[in-house]
PDB file of N, CA and C in Angstrom:
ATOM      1  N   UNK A   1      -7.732 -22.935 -13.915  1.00  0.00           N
ATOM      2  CA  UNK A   1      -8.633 -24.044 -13.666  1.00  0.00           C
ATOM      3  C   UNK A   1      -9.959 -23.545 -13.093  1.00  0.00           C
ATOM      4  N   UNK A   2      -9.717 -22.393 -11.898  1.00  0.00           N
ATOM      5  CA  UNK A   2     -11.138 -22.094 -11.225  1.00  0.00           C
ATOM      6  C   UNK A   2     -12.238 -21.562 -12.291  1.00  0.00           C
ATOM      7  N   UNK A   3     -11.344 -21.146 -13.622  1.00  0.00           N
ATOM      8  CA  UNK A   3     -12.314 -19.861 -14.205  1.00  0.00           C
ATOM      9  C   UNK A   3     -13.090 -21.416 -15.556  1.00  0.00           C
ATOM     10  N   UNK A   4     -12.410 -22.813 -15.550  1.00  0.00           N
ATOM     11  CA  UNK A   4     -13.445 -23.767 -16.426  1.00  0.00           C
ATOM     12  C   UNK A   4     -13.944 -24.237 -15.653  1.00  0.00           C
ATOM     13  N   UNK A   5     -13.753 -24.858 -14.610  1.00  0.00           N
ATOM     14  CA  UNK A   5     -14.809 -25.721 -13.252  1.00  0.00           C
ATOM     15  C   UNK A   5     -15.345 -25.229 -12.342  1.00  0.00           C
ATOM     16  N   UNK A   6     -16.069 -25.886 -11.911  1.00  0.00           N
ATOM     17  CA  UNK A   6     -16.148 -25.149 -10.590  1.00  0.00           C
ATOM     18  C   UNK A   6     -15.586 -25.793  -9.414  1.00  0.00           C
ATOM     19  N   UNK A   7     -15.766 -25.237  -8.245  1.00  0.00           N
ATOM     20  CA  UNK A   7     -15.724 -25.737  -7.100  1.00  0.00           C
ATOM     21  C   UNK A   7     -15.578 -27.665  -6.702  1.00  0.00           C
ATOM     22  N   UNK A   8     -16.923 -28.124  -7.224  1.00  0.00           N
ATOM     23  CA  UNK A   8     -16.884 -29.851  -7.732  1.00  0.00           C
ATOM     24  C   UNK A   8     -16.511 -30.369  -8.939  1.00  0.00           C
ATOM     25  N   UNK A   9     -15.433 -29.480  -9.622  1.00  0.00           N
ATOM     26  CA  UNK A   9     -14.904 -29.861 -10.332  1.00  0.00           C
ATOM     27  C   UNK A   9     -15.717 -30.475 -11.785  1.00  0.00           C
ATOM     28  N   UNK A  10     -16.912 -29.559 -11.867  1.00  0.00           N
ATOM     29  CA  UNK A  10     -17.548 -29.475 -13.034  1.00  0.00           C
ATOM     30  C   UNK A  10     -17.927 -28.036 -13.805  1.00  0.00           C
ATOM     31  N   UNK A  11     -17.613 -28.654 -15.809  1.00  0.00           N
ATOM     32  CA  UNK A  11     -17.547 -27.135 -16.124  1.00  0.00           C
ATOM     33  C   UNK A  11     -18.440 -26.296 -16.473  1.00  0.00           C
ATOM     34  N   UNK A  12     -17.645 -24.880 -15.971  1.00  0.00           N
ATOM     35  CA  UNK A  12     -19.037 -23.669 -16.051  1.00  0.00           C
ATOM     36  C   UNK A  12     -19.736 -23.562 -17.327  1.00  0.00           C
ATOM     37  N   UNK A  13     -20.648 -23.106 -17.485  1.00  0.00           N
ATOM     38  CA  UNK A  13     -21.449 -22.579 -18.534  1.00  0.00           C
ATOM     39  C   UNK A  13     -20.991 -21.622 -18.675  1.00  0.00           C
ATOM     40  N   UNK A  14     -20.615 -19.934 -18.393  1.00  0.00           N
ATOM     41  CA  UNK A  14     -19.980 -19.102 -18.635  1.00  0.00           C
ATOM     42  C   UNK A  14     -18.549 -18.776 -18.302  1.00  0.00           C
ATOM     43  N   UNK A  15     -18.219 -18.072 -19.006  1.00  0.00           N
ATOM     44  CA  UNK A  15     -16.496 -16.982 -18.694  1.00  0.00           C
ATOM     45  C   UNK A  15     -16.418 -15.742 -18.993  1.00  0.00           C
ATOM     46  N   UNK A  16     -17.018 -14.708 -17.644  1.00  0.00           N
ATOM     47  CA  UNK A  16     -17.014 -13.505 -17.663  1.00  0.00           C
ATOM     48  C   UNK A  16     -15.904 -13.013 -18.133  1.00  0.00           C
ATOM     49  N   UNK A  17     -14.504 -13.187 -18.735  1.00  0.00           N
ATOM     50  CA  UNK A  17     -13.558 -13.143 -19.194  1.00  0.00           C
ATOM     51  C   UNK A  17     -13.471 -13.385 -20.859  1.00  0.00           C
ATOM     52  N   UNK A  18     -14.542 -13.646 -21.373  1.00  0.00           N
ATOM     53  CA  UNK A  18     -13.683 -14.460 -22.723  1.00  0.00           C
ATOM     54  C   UNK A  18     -14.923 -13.945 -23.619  1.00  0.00           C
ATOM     55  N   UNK A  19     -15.010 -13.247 -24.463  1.00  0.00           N
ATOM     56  CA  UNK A  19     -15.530 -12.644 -25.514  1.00  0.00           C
ATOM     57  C   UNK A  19     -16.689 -13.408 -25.754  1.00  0.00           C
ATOM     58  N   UNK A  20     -18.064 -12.633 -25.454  1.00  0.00           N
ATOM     59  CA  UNK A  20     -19.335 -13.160 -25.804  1.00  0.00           C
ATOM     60  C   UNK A  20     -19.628 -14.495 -24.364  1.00  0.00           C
ATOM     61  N   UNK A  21     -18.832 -14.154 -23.460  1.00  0.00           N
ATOM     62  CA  UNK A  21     -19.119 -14.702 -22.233  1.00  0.00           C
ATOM     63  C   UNK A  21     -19.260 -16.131 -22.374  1.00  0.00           C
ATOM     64  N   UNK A  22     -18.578 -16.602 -23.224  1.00  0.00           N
ATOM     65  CA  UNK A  22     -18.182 -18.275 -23.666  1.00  0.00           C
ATOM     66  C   UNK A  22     -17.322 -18.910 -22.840  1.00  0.00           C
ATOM     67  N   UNK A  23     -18.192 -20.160 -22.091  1.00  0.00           N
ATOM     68  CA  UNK A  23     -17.063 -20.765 -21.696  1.00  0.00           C
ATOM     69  C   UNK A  23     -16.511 -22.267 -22.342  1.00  0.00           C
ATOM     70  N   UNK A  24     -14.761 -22.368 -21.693  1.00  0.00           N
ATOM     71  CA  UNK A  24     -14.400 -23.494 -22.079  1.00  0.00           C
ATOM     72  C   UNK A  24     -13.476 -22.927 -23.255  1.00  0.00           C
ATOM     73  N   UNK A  25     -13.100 -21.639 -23.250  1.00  0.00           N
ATOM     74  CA  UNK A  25     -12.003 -21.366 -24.273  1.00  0.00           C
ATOM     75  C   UNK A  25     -10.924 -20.738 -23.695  1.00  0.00           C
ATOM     76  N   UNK A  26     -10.236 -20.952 -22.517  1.00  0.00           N
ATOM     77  CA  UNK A  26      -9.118 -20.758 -21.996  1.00  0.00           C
ATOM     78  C   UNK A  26      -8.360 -22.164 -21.613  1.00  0.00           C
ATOM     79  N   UNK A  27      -7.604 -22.401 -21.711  1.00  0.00           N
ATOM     80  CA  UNK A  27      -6.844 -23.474 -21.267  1.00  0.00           C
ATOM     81  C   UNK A  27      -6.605 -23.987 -19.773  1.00  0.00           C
ATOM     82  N   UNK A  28      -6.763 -24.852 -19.600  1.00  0.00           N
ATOM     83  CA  UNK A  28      -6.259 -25.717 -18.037  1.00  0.00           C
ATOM     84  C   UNK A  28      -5.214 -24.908 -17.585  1.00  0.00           C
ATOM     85  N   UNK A  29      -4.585 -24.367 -16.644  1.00  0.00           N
ATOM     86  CA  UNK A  29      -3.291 -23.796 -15.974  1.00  0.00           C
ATOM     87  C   UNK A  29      -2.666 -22.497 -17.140  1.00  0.00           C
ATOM     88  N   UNK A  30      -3.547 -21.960 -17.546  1.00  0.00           N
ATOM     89  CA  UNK A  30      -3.657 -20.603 -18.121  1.00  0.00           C
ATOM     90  C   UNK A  30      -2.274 -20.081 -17.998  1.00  0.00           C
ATOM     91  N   UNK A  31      -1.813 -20.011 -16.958  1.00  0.00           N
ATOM     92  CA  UNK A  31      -1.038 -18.897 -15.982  1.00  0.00           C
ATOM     93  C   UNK A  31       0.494 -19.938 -17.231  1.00  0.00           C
ATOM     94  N   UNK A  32       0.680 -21.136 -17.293  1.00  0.00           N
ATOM     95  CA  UNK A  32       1.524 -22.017 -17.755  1.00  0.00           C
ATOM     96  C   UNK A  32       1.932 -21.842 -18.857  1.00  0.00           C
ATOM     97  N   UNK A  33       0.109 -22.392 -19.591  1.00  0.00           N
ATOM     98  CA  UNK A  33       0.380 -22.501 -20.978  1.00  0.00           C
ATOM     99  C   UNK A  33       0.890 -20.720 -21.961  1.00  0.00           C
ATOM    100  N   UNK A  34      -0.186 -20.042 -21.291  1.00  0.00           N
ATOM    101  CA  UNK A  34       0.201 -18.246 -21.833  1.00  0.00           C
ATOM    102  C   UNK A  34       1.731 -18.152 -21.908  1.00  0.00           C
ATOM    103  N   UNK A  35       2.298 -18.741 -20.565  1.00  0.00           N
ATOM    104  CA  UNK A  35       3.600 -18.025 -20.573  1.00  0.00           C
ATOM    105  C   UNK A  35       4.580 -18.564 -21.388  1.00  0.00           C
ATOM    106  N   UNK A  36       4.649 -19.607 -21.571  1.00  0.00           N
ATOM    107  CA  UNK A  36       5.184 -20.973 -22.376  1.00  0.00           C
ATOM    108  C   UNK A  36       5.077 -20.611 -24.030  1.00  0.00           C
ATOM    109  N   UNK A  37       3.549 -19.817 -24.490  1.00  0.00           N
ATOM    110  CA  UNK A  37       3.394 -19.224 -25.913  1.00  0.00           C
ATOM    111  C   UNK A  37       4.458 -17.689 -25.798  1.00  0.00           C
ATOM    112  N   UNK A  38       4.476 -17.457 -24.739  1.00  0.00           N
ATOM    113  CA  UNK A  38       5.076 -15.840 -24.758  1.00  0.00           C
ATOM    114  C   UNK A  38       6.351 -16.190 -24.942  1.00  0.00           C
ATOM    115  N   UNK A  39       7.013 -17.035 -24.531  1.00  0.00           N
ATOM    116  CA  UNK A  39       8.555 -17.222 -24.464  1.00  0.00           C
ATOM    117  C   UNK A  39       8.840 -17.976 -25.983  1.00  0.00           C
ATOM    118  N   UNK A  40       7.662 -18.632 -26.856  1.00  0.00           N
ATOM    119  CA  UNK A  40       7.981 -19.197 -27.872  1.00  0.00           C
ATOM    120  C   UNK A  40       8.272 -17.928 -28.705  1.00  0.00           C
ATOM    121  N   UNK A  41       7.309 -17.056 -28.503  1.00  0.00           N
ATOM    122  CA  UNK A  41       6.910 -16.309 -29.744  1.00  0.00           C
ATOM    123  C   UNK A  41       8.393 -15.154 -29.523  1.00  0.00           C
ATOM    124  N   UNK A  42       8.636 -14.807 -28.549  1.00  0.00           N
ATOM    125  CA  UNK A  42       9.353 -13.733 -28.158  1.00  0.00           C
ATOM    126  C   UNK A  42      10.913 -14.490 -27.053  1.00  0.00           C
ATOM    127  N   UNK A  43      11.836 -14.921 -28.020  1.00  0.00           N
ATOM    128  CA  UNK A  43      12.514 -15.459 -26.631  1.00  0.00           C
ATOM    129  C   UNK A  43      13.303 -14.661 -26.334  1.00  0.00           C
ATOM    130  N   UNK A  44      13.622 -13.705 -26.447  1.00  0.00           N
ATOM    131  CA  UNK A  44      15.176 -12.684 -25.758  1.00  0.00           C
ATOM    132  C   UNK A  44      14.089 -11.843 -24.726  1.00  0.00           C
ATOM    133  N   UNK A  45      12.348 -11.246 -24.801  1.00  0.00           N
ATOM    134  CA  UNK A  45      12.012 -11.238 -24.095  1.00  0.00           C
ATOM    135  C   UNK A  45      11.415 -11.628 -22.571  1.00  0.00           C
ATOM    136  N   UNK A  46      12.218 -10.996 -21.446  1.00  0.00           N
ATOM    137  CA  UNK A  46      11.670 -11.445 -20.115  1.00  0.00           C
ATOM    138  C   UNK A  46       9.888 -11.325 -19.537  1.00  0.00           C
ATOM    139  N   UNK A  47       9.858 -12.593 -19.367  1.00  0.00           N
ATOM    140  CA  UNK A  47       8.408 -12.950 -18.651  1.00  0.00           C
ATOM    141  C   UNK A  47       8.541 -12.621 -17.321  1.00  0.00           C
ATOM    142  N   UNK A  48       7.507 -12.125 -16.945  1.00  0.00           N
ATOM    143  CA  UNK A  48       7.521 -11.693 -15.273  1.00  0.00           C
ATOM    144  C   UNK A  48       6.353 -12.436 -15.142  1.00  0.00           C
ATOM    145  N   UNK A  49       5.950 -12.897 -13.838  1.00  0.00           N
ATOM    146  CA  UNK A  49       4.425 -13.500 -13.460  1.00  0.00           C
ATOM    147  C   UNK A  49       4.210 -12.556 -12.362  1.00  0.00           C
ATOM    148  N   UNK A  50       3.030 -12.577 -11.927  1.00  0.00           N
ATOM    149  CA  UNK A  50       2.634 -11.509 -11.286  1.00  0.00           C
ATOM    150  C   UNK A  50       0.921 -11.820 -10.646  1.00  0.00           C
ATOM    151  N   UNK A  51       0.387 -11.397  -9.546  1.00  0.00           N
ATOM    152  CA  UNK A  51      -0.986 -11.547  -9.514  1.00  0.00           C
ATOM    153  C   UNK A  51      -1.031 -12.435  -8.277  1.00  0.00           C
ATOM    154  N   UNK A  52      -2.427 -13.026  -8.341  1.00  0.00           N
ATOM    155  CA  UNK A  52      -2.763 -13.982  -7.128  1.00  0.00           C
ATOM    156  C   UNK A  52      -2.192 -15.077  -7.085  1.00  0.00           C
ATOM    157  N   UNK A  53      -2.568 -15.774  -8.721  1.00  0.00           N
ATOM    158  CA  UNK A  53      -1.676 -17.041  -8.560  1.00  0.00           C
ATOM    159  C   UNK A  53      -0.152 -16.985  -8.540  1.00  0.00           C
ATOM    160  N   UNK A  54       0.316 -15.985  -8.987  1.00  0.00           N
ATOM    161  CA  UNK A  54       1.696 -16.167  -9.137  1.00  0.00           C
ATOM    162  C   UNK A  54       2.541 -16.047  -7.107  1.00  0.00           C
ATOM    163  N   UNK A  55       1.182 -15.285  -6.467  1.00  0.00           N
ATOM    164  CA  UNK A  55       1.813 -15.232  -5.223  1.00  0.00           C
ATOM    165  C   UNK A  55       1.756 -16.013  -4.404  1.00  0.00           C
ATOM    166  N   UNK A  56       0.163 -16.842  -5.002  1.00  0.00           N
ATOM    167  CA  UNK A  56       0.072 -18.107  -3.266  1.00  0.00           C
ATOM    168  C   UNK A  56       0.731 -19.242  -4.091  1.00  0.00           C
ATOM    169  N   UNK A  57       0.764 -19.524  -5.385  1.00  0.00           N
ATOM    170  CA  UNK A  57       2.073 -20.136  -5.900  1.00  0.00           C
ATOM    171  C   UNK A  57       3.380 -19.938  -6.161  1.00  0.00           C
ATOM    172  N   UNK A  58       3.643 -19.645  -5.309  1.00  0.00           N
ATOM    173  CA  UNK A  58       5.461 -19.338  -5.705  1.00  0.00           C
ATOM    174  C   UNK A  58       6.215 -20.333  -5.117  1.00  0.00           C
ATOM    175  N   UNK A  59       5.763 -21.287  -4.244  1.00  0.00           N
ATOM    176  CA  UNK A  59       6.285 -22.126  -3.637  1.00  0.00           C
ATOM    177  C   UNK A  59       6.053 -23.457  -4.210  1.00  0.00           C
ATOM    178  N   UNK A  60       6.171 -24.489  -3.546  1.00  0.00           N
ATOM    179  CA  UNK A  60       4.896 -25.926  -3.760  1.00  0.00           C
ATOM    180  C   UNK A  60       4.159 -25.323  -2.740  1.00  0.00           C
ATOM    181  N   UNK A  61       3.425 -26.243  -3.334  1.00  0.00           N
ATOM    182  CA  UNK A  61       1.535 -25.839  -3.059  1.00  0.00           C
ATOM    183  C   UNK A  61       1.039 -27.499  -3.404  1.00  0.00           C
ATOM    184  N   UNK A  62      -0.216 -27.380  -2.672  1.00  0.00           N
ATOM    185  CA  UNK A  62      -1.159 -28.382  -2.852  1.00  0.00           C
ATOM    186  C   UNK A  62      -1.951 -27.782  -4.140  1.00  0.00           C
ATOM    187  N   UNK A  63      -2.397 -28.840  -4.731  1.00  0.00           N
ATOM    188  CA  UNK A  63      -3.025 -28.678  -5.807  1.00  0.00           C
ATOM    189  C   UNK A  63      -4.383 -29.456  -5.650  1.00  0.00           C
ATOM    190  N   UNK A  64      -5.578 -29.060  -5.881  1.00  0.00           N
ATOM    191  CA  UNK A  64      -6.893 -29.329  -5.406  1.00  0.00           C
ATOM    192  C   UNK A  64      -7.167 -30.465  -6.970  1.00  0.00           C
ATOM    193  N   UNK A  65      -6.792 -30.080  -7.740  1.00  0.00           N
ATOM    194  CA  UNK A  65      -7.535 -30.034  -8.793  1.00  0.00           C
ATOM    195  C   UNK A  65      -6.359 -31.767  -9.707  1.00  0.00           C
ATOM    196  N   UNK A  66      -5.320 -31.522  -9.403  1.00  0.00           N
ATOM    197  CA  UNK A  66      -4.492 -32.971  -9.615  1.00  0.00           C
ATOM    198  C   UNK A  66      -4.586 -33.275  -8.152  1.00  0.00           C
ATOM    199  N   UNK A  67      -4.846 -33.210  -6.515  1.00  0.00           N
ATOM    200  CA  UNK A  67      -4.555 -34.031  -5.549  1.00  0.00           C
ATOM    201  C   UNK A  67      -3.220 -34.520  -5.117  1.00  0.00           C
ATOM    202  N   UNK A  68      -2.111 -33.423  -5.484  1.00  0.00           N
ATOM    203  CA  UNK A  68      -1.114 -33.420  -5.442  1.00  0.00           C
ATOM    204  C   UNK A  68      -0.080 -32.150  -4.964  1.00  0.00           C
ATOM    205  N   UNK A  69       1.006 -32.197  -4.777  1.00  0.00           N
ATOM    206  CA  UNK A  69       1.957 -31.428  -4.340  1.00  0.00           C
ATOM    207  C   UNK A  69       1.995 -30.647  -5.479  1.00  0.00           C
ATOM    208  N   UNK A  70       2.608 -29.518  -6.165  1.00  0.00           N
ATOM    209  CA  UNK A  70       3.159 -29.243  -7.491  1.00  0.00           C
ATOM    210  C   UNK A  70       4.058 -28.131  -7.386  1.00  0.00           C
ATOM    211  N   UNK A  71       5.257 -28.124  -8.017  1.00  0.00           N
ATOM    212  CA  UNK A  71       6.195 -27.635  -7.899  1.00  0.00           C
ATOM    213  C   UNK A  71       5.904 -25.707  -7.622  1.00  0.00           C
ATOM    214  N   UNK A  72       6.544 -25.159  -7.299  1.00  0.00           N
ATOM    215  CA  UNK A  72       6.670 -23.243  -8.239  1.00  0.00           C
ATOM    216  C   UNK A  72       5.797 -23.301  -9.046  1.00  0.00           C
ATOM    217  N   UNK A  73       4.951 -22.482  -9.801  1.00  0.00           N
ATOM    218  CA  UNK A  73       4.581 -21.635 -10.686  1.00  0.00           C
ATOM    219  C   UNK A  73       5.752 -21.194 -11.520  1.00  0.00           C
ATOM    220  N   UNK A  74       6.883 -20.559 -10.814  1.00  0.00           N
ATOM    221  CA  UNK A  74       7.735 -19.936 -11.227  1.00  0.00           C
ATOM    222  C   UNK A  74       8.470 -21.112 -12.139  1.00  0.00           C
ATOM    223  N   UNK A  75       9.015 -22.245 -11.493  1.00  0.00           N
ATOM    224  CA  UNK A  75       9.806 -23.260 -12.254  1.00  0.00           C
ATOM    225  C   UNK A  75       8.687 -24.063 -13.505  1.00  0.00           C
ATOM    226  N   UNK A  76       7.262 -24.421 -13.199  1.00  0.00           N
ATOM    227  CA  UNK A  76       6.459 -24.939 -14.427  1.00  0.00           C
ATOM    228  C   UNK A  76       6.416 -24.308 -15.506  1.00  0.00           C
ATOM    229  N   UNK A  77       6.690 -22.838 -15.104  1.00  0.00           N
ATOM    230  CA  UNK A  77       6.058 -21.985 -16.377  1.00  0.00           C
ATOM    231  C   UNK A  77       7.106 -21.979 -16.969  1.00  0.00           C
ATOM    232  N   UNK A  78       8.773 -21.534 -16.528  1.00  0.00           N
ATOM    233  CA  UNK A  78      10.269 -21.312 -17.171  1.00  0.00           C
ATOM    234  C   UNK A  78       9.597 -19.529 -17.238  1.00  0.00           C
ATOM    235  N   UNK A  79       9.160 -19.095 -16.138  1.00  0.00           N
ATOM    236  CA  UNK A  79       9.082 -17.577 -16.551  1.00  0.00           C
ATOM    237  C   UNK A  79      10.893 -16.921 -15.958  1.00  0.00           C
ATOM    238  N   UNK A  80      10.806 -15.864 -16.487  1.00  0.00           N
ATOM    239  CA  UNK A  80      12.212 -15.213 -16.005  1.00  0.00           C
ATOM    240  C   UNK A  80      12.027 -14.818 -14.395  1.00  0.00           C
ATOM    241  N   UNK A  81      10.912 -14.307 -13.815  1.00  0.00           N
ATOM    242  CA  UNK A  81      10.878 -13.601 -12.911  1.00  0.00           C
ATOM    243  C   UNK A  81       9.530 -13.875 -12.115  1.00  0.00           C
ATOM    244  N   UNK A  82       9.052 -13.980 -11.117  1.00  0.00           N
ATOM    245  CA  UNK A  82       8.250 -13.597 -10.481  1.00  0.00           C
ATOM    246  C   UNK A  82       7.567 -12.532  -9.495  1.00  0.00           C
ATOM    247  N   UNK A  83       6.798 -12.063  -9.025  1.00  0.00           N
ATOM    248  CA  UNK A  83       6.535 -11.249  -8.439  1.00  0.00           C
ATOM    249  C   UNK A  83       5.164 -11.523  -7.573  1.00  0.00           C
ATOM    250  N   UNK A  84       5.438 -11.299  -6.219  1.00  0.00           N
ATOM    251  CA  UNK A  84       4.258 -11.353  -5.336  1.00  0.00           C
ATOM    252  C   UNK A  84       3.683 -10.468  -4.257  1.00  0.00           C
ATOM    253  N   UNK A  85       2.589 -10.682  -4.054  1.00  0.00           N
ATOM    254  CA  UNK A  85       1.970  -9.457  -3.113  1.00  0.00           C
ATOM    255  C   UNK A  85       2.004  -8.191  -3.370  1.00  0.00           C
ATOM    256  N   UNK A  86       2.187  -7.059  -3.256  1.00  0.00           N
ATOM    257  CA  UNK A  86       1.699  -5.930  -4.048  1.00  0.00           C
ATOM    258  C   UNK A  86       2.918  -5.702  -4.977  1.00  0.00           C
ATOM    259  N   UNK A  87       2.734  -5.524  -6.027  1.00  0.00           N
ATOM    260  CA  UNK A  87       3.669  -5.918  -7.021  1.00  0.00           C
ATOM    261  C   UNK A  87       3.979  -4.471  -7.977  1.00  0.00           C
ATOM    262  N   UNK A  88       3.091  -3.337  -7.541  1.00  0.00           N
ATOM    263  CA  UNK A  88       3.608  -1.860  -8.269  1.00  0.00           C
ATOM    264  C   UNK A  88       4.885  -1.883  -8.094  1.00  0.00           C
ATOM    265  N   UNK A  89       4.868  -1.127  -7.303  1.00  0.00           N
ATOM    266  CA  UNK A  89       6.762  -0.821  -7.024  1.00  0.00           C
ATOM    267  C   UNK A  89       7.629  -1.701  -7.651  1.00  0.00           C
ATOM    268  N   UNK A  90       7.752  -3.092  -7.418  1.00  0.00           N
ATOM    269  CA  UNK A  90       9.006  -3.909  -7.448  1.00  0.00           C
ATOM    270  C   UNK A  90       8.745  -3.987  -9.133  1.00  0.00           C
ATOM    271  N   UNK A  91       7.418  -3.665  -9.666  1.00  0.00           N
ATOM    272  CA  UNK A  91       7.357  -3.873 -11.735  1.00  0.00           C
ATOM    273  C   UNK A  91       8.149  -2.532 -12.078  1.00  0.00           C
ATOM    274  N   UNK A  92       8.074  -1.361 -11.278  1.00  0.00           N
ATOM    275  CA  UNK A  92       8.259  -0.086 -12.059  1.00  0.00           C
ATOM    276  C   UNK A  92      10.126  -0.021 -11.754  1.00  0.00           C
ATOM    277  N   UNK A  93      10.713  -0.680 -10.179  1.00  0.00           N
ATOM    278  CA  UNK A  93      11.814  -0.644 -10.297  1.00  0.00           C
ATOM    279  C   UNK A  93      12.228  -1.708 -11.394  1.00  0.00           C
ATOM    280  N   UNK A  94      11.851  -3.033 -11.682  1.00  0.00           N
ATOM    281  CA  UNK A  94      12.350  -3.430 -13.063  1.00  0.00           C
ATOM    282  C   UNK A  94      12.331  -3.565 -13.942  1.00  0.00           C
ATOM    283  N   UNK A  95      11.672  -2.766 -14.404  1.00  0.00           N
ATOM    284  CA  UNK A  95      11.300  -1.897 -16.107  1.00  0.00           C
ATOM    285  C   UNK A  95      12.167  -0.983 -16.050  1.00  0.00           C
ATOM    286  N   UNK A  96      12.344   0.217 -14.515  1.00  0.00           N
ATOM    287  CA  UNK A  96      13.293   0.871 -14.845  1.00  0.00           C
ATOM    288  C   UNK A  96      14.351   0.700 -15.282  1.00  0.00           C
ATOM    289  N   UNK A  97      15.463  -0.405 -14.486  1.00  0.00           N
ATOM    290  CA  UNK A  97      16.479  -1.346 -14.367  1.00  0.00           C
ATOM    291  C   UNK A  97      16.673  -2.036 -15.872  1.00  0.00           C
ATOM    292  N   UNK A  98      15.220  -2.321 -16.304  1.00  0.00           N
ATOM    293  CA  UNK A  98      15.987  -3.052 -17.885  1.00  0.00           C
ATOM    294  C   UNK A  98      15.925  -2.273 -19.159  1.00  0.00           C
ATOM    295  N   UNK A  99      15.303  -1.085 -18.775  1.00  0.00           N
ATOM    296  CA  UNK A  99      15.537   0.069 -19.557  1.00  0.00           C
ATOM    297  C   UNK A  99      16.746   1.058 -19.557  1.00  0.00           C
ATOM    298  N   UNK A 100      17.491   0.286 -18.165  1.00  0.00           N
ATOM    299  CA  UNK A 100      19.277   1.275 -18.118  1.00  0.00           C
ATOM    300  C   UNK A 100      20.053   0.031 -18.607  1.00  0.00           C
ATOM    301  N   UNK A 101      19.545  -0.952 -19.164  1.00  0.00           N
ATOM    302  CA  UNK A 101      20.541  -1.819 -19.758  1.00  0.00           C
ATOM    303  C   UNK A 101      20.981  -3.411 -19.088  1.00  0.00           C
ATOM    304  N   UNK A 102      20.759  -3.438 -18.083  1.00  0.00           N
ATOM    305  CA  UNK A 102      20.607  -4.287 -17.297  1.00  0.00           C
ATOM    306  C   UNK A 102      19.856  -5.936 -17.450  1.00  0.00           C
ATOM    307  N   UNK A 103      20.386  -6.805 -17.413  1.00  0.00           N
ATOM    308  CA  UNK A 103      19.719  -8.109 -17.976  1.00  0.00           C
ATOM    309  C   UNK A 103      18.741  -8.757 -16.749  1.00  0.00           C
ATOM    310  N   UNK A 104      17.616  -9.512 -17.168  1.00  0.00           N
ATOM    311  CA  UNK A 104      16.821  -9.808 -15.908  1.00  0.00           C
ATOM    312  C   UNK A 104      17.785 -11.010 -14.741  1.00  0.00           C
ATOM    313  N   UNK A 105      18.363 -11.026 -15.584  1.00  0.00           N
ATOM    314  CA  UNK A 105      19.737 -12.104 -14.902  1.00  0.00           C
ATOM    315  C   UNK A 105      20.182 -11.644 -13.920  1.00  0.00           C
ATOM    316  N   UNK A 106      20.420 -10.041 -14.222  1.00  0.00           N
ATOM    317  CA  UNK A 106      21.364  -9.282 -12.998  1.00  0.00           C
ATOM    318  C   UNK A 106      20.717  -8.796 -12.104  1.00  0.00           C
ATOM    319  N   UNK A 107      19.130  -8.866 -12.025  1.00  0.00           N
ATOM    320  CA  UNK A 107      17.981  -8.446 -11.421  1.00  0.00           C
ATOM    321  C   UNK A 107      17.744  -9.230 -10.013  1.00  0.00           C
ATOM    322  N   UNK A 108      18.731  -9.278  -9.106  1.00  0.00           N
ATOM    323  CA  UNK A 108      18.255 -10.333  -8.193  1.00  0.00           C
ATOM    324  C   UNK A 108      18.256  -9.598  -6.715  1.00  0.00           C
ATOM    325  N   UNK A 109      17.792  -8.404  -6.871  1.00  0.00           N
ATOM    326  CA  UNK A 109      17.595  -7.739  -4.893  1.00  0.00           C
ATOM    327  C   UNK A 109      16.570  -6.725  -4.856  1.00  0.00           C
ATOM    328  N   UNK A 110      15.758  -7.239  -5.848  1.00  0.00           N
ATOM    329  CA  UNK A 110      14.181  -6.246  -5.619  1.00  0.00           C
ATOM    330  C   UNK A 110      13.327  -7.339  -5.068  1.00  0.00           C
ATOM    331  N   UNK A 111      12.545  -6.436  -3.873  1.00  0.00           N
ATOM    332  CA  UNK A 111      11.627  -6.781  -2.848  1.00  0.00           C
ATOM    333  C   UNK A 111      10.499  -7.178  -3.618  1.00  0.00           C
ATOM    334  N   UNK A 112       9.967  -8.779  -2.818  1.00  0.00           N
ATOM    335  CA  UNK A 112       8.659  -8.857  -3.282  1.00  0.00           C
ATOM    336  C   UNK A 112       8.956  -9.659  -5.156  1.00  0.00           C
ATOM    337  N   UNK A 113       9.902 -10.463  -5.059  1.00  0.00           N
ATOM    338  CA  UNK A 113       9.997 -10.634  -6.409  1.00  0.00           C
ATOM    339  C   UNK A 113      10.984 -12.987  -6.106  1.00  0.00           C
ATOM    340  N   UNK A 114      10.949 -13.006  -6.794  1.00  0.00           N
ATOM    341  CA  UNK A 114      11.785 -14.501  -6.840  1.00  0.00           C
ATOM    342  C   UNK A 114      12.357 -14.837  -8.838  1.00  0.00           C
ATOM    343  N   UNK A 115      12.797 -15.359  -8.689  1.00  0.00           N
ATOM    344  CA  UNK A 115      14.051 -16.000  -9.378  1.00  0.00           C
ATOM    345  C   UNK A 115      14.136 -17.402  -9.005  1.00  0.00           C
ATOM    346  N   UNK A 116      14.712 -18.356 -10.421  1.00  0.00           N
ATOM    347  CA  UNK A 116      15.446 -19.463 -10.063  1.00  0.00           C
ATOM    348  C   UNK A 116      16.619 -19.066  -9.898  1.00  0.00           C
ATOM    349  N   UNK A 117      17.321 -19.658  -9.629  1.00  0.00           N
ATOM    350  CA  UNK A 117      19.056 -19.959  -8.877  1.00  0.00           C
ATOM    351  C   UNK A 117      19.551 -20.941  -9.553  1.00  0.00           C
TER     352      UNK A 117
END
């Protein structure tokens, strides 16, 4: 949302992000819709979230932008996994882990990471 509006909730003219610095070609809740295409296109593959939003959202949260409560990140998106705050380590132990065979299912005691239940 921050990277189409701004601040008063009107939209930018640019997106230092988006080819030829165009804005208005990423989607509302990015972090949602991306993950939601990744799980269509690829479903036996595990989604991890990861980053800023995935960390000060991992909980409910206030939402500026609906004026509302809103659930996880983790539960809107249906990602497999989350990950927050410095997030090296806990990606390289579970890449290792699903490269010895291991399902993201069975993945539930690395630091710095959440799961539904």
């Amino acid at each position: 949302m921050i990277n189409r509006y701004t601040a008063d909730r009107k939209l930018r003219h640019d997106d230092a992000y988006t080819a030829g610095n165009v804005a208005g070609k990423r989607p509302d809740r990015a972090t949602l819709v991306y993950t939601q295409r990744c799980k269509e296109a690829w479903k036996d593959v595990p989604v991890i979230l990861g980053g800023i939003e995935a960390s000060l959202r991992r909980t409910a949260h206030y939402d500026y932008w609906s004026d509302t409560v809103r659930r996880s990140v983790l539960v809107d998106s249906k990602a497999d996994m989350l990950m927050f705050g410095n997030g090296e380590r806990p990606l390289v132990e579970v890449a290792h882990r699903l490269a010895m065979g291991e399902t993201i299912d069975q993945i539930r005691d690395v630091r710095n990471t959440a799961i539904m239940v």
